[in-house]
Protein backbone atom coordinates (compact mmCIF):
# COMPACT_ATOMS: atom_id res chain seq x y z
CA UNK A 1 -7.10 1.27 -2.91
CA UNK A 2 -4.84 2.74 -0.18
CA UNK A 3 -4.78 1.22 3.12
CA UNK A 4 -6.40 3.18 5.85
CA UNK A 5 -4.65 4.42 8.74
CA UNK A 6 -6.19 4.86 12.43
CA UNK A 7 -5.49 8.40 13.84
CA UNK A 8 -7.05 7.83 17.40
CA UNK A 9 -4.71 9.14 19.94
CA UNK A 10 -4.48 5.20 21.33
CA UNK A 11 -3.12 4.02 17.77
CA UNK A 12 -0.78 7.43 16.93
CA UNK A 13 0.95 6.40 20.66
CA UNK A 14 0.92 2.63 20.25
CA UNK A 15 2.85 3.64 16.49
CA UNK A 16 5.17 5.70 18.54
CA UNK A 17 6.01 3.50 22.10
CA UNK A 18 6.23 0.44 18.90
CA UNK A 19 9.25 2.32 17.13
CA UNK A 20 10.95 3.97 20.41
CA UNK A 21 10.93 -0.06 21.81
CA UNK A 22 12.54 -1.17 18.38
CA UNK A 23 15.02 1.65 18.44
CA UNK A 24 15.77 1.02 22.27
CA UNK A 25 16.34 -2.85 21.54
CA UNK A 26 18.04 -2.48 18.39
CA UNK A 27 15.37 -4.14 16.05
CA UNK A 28 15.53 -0.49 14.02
CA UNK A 29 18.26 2.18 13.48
CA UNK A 30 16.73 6.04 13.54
CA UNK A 31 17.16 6.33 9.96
CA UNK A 32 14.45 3.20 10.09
CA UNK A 33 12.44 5.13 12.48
CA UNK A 34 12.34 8.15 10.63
CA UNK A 35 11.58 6.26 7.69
CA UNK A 36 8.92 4.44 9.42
CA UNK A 37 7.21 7.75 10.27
CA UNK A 38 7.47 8.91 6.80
CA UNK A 39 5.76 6.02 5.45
CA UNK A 40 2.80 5.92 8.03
CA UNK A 41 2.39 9.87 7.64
CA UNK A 42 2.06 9.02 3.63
CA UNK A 43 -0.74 6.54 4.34
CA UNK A 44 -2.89 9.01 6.87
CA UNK A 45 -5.64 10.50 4.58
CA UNK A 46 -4.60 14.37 4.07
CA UNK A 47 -7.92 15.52 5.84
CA UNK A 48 -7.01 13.23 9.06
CA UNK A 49 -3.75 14.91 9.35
CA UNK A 50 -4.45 17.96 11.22
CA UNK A 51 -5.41 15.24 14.02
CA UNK A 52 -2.88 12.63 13.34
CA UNK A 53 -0.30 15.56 13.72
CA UNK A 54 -2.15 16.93 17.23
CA UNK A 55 -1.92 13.32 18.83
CA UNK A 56 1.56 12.54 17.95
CA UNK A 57 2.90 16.14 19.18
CA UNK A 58 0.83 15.32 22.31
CA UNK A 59 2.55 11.58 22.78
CA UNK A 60 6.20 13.02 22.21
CA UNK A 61 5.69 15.88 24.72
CA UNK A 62 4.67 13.52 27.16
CA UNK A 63 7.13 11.27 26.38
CA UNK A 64 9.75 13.72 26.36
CA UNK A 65 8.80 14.73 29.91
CA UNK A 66 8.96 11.03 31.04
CA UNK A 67 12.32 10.73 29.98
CA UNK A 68 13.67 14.27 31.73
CA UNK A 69 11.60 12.57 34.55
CA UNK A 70 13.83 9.53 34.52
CA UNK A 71 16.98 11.70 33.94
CA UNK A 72 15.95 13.74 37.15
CA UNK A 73 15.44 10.89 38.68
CA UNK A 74 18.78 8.88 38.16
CA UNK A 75 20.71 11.99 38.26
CA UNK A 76 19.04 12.61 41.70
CA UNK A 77 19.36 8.60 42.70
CA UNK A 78 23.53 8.81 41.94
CA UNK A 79 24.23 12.23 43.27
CA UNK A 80 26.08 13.11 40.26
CA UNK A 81 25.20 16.74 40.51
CA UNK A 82 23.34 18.93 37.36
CA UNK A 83 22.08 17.17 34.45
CA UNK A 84 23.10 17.58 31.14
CA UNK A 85 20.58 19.68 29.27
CA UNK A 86 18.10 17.39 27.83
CA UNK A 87 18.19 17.02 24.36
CA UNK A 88 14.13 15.83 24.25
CA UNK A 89 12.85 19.71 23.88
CA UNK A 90 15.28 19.95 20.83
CA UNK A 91 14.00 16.53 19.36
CA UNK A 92 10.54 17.57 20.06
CA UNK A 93 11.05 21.07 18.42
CA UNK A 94 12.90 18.87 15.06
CA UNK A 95 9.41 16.44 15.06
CA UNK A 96 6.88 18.97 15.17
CA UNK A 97 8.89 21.00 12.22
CA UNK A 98 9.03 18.02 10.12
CA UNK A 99 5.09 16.91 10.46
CA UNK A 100 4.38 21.09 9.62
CA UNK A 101 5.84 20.30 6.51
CA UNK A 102 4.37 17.19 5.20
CA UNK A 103 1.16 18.82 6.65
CA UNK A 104 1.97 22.20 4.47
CA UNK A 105 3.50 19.68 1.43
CA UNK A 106 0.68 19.27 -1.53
CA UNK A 107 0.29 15.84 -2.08
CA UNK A 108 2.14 13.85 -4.92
């Protein structure tokens, strides 16, 4: 029997800070991250995706803008002038693409 997976928004952001931590420390790489999400998208139950998908697009926006936040911040802190353009809207943009099509995908 497949395992169950919990969709709350608490459990889709505790998956999420749990794999940005192990990328930050160097546990994974972001091919294991990306595999990582692959394999926890295949074990959410197709009808609990339309969810699964709203709470992790709402996690990664907000985390997005907490790291432009920091960015500002440092930026502002060192007086080194403009930013570079954050890359987080483009990374944001490349997640929600890729969890419309396992959503769209028919299953295996």
């Amino acid at each position: 029997m497949p395992q169950e997976v919990s969709v709350s928004y608490q459990a889709v952001k505790s998956k999420v800070y749990r794999l940005i931590d192990a990328l930050v420390v160097g546990e994974k790489t972001e091919a294991e991250v990306q595999e990582s999400i692959r394999r926890w998208w295949d074990l959410i139950h197709p009808a609990d995706r339309p969810i699964a998908q709203k709470y992790l697009l709402v996690v990664l926006e907000r985390s997005c803008l907490a790291l432009d936040a920091v960015e500002k911040g440092l930026t502002e802190a060192t007086d080194h002038g403009m930013p570079r353009p954050s890359e987080s809207a483009k990374a944001l943009k490349l997640v929600g693409r890729m969890v419309r099509q396992n959503t769209l995908s028919p299953p295996i």
